[in-house]
Protein backbone atom coordinates (compact mmCIF):
# COMPACT_ATOMS: atom_id res chain seq x y z
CA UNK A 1 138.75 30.24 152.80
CA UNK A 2 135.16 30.61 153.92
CA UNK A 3 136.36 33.87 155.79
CA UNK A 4 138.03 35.22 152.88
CA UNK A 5 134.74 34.31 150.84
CA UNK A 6 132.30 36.08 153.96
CA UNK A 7 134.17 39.04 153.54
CA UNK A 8 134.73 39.19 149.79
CA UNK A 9 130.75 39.05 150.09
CA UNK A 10 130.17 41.74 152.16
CA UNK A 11 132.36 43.99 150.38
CA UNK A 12 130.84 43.57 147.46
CA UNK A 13 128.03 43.97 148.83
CA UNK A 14 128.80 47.48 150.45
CA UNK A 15 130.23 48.18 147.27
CA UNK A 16 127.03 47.58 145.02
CA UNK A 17 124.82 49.19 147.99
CA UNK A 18 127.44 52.45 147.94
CA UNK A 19 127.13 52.62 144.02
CA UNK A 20 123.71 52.33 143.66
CA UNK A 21 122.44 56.17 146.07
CA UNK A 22 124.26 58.17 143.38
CA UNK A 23 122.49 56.75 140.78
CA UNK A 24 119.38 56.98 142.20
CA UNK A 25 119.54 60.40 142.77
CA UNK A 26 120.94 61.40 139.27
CA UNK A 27 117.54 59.66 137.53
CA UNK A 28 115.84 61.76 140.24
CA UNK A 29 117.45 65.43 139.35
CA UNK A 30 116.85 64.40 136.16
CA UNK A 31 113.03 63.46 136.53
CA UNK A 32 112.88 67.14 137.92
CA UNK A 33 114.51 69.01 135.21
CA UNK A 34 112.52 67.10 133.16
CA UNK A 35 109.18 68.45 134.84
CA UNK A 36 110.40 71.97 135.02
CA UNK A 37 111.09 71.82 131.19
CA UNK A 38 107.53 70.16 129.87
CA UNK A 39 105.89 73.38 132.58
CA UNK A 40 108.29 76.16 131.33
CA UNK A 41 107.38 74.67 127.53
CA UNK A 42 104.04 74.87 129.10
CA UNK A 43 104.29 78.47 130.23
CA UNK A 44 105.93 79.58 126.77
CA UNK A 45 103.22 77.96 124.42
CA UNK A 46 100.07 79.54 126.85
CA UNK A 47 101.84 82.95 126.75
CA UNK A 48 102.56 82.34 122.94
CA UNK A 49 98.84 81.29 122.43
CA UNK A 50 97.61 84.52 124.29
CA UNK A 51 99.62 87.17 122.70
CA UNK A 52 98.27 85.46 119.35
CA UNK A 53 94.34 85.68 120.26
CA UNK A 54 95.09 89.29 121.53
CA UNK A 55 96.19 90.67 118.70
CA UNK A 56 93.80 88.58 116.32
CA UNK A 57 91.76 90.57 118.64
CA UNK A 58 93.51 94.13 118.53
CA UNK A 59 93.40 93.89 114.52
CA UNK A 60 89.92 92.59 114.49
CA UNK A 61 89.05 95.41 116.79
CA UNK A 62 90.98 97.91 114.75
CA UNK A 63 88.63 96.49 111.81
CA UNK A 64 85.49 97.07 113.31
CA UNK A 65 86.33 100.43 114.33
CA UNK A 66 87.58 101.60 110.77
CA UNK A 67 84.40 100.03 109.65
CA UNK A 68 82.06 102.24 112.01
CA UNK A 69 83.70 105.29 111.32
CA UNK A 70 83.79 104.66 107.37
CA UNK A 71 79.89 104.10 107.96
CA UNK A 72 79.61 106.94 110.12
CA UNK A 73 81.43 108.98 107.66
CA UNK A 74 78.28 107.78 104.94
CA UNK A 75 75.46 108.83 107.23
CA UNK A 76 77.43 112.29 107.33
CA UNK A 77 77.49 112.04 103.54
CA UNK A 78 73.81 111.57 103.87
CA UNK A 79 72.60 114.32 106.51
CA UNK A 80 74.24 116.92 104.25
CA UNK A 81 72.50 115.55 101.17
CA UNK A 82 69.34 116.51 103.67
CA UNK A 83 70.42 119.42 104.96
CA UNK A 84 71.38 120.61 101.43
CA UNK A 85 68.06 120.11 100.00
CA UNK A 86 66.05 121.36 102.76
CA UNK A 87 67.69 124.88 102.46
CA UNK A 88 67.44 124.49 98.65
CA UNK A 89 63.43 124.39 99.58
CA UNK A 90 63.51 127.13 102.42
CA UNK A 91 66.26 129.05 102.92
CA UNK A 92 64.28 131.61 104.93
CA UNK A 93 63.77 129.20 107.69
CA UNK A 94 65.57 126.34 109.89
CA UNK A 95 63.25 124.40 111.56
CA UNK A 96 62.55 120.67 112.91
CA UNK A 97 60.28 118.69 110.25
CA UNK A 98 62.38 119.45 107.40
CA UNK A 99 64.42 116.70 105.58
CA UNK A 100 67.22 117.56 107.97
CA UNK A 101 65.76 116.59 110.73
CA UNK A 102 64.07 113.38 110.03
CA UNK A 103 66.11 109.94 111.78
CA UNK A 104 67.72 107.12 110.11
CA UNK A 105 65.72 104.41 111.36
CA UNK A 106 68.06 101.14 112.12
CA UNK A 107 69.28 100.17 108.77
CA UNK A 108 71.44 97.18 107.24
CA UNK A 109 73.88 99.12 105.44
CA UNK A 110 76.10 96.00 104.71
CA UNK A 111 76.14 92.37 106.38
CA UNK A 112 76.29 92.26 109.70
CA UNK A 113 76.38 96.21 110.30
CA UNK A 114 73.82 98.17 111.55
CA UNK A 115 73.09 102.64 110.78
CA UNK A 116 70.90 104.39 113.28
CA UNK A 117 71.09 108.35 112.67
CA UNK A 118 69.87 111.62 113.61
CA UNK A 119 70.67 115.48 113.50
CA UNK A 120 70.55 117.92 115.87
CA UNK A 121 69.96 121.95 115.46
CA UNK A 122 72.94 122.67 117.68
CA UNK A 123 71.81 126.35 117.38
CA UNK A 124 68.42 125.68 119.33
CA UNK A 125 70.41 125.49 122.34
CA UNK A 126 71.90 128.61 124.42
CA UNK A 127 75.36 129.51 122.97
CA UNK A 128 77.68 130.15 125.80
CA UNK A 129 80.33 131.77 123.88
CA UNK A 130 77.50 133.98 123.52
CA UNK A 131 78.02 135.70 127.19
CA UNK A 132 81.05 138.00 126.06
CA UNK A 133 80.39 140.27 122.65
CA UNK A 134 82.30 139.39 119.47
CA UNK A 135 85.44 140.96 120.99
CA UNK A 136 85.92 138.57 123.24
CA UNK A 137 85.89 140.85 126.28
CA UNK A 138 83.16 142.80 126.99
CA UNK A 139 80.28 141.10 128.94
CA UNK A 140 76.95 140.21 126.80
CA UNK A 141 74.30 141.95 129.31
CA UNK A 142 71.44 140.67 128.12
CA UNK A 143 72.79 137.40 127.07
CA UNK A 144 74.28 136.90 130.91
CA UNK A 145 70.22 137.77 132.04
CA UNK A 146 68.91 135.11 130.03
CA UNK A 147 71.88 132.08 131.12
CA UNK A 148 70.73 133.44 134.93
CA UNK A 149 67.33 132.36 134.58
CA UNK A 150 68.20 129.21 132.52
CA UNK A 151 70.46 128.02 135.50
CA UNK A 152 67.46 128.94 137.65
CA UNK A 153 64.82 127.46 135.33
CA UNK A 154 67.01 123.93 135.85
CA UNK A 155 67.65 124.14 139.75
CA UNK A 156 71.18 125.76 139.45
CA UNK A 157 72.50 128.91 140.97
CA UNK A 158 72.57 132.26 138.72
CA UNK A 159 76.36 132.39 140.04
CA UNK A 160 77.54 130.23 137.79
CA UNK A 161 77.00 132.68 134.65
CA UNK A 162 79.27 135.16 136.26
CA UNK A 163 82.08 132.50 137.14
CA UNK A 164 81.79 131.20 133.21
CA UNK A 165 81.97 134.85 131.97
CA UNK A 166 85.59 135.34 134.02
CA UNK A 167 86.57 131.86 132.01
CA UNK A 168 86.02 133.25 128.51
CA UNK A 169 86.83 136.86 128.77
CA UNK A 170 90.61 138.01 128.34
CA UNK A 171 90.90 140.02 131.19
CA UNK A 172 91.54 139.26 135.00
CA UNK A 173 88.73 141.63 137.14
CA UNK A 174 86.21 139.22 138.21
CA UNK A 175 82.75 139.51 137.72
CA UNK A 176 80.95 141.14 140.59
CA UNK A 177 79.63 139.78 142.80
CA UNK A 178 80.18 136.12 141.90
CA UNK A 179 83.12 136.22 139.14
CA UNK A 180 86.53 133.98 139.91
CA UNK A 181 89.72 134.30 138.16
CA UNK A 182 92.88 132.52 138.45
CA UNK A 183 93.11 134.27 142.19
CA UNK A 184 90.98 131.13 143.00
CA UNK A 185 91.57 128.41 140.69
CA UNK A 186 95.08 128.21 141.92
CA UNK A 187 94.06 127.81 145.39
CA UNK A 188 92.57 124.64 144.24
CA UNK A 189 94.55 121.09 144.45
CA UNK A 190 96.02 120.86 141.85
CA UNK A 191 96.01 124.79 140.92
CA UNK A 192 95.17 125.98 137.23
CA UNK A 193 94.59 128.69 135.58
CA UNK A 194 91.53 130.52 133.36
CA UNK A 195 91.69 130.18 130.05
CA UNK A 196 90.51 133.20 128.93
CA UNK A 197 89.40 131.72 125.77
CA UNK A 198 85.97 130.81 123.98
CA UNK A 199 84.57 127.50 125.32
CA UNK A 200 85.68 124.51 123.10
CA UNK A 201 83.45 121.99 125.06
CA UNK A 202 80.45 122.64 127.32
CA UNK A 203 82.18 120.18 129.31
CA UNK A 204 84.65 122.72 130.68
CA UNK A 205 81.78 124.26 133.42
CA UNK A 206 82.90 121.13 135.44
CA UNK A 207 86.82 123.22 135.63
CA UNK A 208 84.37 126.03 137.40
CA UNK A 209 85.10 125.56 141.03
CA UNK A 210 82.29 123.33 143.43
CA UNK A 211 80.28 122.42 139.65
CA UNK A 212 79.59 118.78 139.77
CA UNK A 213 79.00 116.43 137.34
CA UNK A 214 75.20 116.59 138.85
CA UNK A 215 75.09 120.26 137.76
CA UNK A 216 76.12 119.40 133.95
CA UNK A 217 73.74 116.91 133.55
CA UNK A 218 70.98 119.15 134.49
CA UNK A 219 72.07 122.18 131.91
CA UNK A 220 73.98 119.97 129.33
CA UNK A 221 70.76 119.30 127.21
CA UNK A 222 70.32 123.27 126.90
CA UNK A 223 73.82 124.86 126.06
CA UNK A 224 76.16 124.20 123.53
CA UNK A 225 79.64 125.64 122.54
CA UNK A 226 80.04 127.46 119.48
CA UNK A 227 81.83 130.05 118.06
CA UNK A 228 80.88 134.15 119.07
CA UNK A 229 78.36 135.58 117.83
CA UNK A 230 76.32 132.89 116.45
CA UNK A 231 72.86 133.24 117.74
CA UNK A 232 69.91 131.14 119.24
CA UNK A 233 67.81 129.69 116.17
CA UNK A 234 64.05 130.19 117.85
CA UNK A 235 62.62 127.82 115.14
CA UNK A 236 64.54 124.50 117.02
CA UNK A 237 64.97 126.18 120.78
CA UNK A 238 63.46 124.47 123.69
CA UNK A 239 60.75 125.55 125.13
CA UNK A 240 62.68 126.31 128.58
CA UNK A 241 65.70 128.07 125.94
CA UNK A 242 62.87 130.26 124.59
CA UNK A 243 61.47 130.95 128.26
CA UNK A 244 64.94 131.91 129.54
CA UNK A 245 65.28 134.26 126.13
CA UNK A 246 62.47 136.23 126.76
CA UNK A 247 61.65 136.36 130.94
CA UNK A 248 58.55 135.06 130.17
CA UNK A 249 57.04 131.33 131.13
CA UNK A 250 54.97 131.03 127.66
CA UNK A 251 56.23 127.73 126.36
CA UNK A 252 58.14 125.65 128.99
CA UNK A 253 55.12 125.07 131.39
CA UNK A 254 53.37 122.83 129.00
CA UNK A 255 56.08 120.95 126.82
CA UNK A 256 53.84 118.70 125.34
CA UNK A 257 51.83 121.34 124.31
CA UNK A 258 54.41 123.54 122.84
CA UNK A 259 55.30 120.32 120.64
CA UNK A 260 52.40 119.80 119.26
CA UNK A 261 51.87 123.83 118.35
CA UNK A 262 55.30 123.27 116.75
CA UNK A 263 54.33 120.56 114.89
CA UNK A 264 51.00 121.92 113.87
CA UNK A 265 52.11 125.16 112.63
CA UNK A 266 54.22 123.19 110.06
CA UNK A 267 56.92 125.61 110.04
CA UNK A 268 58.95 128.02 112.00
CA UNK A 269 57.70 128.13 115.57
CA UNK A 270 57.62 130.97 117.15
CA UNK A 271 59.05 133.27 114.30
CA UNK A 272 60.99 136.19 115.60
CA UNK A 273 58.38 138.50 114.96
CA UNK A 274 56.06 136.72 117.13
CA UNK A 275 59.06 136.06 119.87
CA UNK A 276 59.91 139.75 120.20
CA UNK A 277 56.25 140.50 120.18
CA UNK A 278 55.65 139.17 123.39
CA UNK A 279 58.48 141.00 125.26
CA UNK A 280 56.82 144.35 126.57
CA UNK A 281 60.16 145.96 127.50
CA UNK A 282 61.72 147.63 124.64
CA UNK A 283 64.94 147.97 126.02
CA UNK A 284 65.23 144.33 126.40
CA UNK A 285 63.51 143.39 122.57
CA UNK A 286 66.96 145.27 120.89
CA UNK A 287 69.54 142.77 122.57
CA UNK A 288 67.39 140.19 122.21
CA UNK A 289 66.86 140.34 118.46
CA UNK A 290 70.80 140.23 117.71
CA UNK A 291 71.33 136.96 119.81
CA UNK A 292 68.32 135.11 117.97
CA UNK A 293 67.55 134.28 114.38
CA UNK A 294 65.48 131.62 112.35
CA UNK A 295 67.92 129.76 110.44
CA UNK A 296 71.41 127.73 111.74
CA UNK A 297 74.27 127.04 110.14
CA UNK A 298 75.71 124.74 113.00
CA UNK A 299 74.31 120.73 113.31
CA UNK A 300 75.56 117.84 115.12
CA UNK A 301 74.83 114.40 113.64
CA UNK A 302 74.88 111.89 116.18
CA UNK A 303 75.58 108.17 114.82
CA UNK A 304 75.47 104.68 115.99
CA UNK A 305 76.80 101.87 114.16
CA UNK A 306 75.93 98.28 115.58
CA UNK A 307 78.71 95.36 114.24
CA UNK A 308 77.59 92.20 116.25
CA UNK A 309 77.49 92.58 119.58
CA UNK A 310 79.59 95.72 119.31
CA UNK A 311 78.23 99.59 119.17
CA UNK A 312 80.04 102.46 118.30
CA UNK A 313 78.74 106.33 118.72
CA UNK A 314 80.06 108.81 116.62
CA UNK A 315 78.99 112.12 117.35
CA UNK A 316 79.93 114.57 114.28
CA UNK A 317 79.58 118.65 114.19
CA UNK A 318 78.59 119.82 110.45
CA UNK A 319 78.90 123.60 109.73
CA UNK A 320 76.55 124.62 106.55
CA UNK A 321 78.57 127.56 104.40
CA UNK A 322 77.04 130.54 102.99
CA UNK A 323 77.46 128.75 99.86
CA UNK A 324 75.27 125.66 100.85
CA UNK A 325 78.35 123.22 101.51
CA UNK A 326 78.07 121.25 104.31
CA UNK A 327 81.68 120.43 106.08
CA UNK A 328 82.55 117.89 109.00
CA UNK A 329 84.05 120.39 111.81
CA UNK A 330 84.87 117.92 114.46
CA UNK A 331 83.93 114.23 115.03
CA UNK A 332 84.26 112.79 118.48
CA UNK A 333 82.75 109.71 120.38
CA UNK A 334 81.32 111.42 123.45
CA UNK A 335 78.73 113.78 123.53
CA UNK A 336 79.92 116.57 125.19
């Protein structure tokens, strides 16, 4: 009997020892599902959470913008209240101390959103359209002399008015010496073509092969890109604009004196008359008296709207009709 009992023991025993593993590893599996569902519940809610604060922020960014550009669209309201009552005054000249011109000092325009403005007298910079005549084709002469010594007045090389000509015009002979046509530009990597249109964007001289980004910067605040035939507005040119015009250094070797004789003369500055006057060739004063004037038609309005810690720049171009209306061409948010 005490046998039988011994080994009724140690089978039972063996039995609850053998029963007891599986369990033990069934509450383990399930401590690890368990785990792997609180981290992928984990994972869900944080990826849940972020798509919610990112577009919070996409529509709160959305806001702002549609808020700078409705303010930026009120400044433009404003500079062509200015520009319309400055020609209303003086419609014989275009000139920097009129209404137009004066800047919108930082200005709380509603809670929380800040206005700084000014305008610019895009026609006091060199037209490059202005290179080719009004068909489109034949090469401007004496405009092409005057780009040549602006790109030397800045540290360039003259080349680079013979390379823009061959971008404009609609034919395919380049420019001699220096012109290029699509002969080169599709040697380049990757290979494109000329245009053969008017410039859009002064930009574009960086598409003119070896012009760096160095070599905009110096020109950029002297050229612009408007339409053909629109001509230089003396009264708001640059001193080195005015120099490359007429050949002769008259204005650009003493900046801050040409200011203040601008400034002082409390008007136009020079006038054409007295422009032309101090040009001694007479086959150069003809030319030269079709590509300039004393009034512009073509502004850019350059805007910055401040909403917290955010800043927006809104850069619009205004065109002022024959009739006095003042129209929003193009807005973009880079300057060039």
């Amino acid at each position: 009997m005490s046998a039988r009992h011994c080994e009724s023991g140690h089978a039972r025993r063996r039995r609850r020892d053998g029963g007891a593993a599986p369990r033990q590893r069934q509450r383990g599996v399930a401590l690890l599902v368990a785990i792997l569902l609180v981290a992928l519940g984990t994972i869900i809610a944080a990826a849940m959470a972020y798509d919610n604060a990112m577009t919070a922020r996409r529509a709160a960014a959305s806001f702002d913008f549609d808020q700078a550009l409705l303010t930026a669209q009120g400044a433009e309201a404003l500079a062509a209240y200015g520009l319309q009552q400055s020609v209303s005054q003086n419609a014989q000249y275009i000139y920097p101390g009129q209404r137009w011109s004066q800047p919108l000092q930082p200005t709380e325009v509603m809670p929380g959103v800040m206005l700084q403005a000014s305008m610019e007298d895009l026609q006091g910079r060199f037209n490059i359209n202005d290179l080719l005549e009004q068909d489109g084709n034949t090469p401007n002469q004496a405009a092409i002399t005057a780009f040549q010594r602006l790109l030397t007045m800045v540290g360039l090389n003259a080349k680079w008015a013979d390379y823009l000509v061959d971008w404009i015009d609609k034919n395919s002979t380049p420019m001699f010496p220096d012109g290029a046509e699509d002969s080169v530009y599709m040697e380049m990597n990757p290979p494109y073509r000329t245009p053969n249109l008017p410039v859009t964007s002064t930009s574009e001289l960086m598409a003119l092969p070896g012009f760096t980004r160095a070599d905009f910067d110096k020109l950029a605040p002297y050229i612009t890109a408007l339409p053909l035939g629109v001509p230089i507005n003396l009264c708001s040119a640059s001193g080195v604009v005015l120099d490359a015009l007429s050949g002769v250094v008259q204005y650009s070797s003493n900046p801050g004196g040409f200011e203040k004789d601008r400034e002082a003369a409390g008007g136009c500055f020079p006038t054409q008359a007295v422009f032309l006057s101090a040009i001694t060739n007479q086959t150069l004063r003809q030319p030269l008296q079709s590509l300039t004037a004393q009034t512009s038609a073509w502004f850019r309005l350059t805007s910055f709207v401040g909403e917290g810690s955010t800043e927006f720049a809104v850069y619009s171009t205004m065109y002022l009709e024959p009739t006095h209306q003042v129209r929003v061409v193009m807005r973009s948010f880079t300057p060039n």
